[in-house]
C-alpha atoms as a PDB file:
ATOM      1  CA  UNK A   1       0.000   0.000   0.000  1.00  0.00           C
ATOM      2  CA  UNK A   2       3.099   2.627   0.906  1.00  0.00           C
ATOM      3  CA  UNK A   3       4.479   1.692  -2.328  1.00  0.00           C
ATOM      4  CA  UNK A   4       1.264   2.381  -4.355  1.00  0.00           C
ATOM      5  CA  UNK A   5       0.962   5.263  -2.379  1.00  0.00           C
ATOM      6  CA  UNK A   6       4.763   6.753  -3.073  1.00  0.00           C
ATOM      7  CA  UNK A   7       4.162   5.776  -6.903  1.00  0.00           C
ATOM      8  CA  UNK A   8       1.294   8.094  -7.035  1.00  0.00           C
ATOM      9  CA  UNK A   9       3.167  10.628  -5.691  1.00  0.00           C
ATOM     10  CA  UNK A  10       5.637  10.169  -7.641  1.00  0.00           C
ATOM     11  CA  UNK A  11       3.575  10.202 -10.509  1.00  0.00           C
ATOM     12  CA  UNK A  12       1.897  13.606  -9.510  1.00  0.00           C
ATOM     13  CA  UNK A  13       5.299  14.967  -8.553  1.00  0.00           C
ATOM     14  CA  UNK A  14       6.478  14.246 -12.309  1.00  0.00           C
ATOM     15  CA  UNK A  15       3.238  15.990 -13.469  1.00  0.00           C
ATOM     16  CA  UNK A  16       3.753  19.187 -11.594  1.00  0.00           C
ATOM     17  CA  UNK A  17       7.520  19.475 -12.755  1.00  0.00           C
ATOM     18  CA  UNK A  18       6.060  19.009 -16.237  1.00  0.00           C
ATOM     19  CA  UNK A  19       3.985  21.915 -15.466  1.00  0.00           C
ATOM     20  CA  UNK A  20       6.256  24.013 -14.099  1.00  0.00           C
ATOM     21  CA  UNK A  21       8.783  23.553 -17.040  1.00  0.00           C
ATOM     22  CA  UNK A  22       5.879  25.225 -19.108  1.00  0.00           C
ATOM     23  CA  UNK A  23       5.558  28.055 -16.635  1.00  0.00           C
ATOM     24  CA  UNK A  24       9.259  28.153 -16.837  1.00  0.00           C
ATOM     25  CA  UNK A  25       9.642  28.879 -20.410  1.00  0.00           C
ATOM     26  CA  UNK A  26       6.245  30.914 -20.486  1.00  0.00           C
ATOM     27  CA  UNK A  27       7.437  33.061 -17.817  1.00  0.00           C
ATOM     28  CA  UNK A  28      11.152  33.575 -19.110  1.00  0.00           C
ATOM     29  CA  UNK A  29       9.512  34.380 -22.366  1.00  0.00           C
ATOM     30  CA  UNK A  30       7.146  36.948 -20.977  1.00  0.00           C
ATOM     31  CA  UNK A  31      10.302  37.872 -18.956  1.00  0.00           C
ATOM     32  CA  UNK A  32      12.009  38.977 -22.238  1.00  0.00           C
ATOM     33  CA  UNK A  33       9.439  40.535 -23.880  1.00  0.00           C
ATOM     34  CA  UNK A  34       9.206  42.966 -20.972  1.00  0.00           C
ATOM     35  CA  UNK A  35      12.895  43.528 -20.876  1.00  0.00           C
ATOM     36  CA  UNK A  36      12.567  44.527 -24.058  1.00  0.00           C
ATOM     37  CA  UNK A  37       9.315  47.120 -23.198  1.00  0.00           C
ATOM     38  CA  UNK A  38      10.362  50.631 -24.644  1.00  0.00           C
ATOM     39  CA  UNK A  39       6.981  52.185 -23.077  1.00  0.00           C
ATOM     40  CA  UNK A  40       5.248  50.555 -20.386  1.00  0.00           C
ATOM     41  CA  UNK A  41       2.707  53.209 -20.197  1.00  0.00           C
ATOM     42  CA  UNK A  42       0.614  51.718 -23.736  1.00  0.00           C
ATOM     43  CA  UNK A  43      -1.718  49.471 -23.026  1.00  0.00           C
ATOM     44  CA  UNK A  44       0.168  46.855 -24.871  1.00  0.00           C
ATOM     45  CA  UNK A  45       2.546  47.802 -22.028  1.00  0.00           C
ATOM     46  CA  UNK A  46       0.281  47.693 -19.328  1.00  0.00           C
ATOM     47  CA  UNK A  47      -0.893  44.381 -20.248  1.00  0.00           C
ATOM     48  CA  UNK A  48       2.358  42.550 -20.769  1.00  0.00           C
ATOM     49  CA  UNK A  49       3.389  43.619 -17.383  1.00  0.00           C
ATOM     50  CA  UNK A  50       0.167  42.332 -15.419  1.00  0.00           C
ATOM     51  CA  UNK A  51       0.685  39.373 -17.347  1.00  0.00           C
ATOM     52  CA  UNK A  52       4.148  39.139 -16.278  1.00  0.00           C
ATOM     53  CA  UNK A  53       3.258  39.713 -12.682  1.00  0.00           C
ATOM     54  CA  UNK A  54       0.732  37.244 -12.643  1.00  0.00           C
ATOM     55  CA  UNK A  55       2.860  34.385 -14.007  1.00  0.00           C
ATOM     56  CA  UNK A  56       5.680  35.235 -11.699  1.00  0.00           C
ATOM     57  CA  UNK A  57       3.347  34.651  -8.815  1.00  0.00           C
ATOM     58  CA  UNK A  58       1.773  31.328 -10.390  1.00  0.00           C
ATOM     59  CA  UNK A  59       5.347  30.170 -11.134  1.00  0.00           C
ATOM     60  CA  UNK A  60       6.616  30.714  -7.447  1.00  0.00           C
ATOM     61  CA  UNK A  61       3.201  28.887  -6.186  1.00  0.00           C
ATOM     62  CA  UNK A  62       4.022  26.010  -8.564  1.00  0.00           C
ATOM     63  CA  UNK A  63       7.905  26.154  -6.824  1.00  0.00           C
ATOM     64  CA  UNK A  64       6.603  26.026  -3.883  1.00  0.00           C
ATOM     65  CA  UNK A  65       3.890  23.266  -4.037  1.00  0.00           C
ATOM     66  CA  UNK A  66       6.288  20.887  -5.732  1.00  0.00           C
ATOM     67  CA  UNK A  67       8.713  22.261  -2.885  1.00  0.00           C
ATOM     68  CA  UNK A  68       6.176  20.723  -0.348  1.00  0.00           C
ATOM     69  CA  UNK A  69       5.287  17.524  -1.732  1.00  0.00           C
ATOM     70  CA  UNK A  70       8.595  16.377  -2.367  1.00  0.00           C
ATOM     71  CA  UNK A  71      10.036  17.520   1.096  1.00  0.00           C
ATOM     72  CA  UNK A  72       7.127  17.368   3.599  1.00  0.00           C
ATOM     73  CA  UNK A  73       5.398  14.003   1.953  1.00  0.00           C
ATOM     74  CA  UNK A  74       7.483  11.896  -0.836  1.00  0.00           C
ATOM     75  CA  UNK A  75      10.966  12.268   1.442  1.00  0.00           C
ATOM     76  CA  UNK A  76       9.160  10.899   5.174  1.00  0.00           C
ATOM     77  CA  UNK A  77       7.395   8.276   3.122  1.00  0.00           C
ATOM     78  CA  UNK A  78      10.235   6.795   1.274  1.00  0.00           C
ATOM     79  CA  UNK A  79      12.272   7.609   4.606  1.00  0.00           C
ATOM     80  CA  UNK A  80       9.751   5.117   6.093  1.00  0.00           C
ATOM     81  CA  UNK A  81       9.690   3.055   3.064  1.00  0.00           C
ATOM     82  CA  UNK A  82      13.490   2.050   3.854  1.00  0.00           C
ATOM     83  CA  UNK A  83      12.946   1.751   7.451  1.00  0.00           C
ATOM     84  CA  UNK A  84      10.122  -0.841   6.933  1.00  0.00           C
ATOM     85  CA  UNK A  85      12.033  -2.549   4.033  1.00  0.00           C
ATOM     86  CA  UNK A  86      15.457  -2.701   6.719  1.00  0.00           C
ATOM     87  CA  UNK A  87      12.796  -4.402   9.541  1.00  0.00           C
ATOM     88  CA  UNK A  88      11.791  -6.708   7.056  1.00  0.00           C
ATOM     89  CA  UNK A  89      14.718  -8.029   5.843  1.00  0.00           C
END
């Protein structure tokens, strides 16, 4: 049951990292494109940098939550994972 447990995680772990690669390269994009911003007073301006402030705080959520699952659940599980696998053998 652990196991099946700690491959699900695993699984949804892998997902989230998947995701956050596509934040990644959306928000570096984005990042660019408002380096590049000659006048951020046109509403072409305006808009880029909302956009860019709103997928700099989705892509430090998506840090954060894949921070979490993979050191306040997958690490204790597998941590008791070994510990059951050393009492069994």
């Amino acid at each position: 049951m652990l196991a099946e447990m700690l491959v699900d995680l695993e699984a949804e772990l892998a997902r989230r990292n998947d995701r956050h690669d596509q934040l990644t390269r959306r928000y570096e994009r984005l990042e660019r494109q408002t380096d590049d911003l000659t006048n951020p007073e046109t509403v072409r301006g305006r808009k880029l940098l909302a956009d860019y402030e709103r997928l700099s705080e989705l892509h430090a959520r998506s840090d954060e939550e894949i921070d979490e699952l993979e050191n306040q659940v997958l690490e204790p599980l597998r941590d008791i994972q070994e510990v059951l696998r050393k009492l069994v053998a």
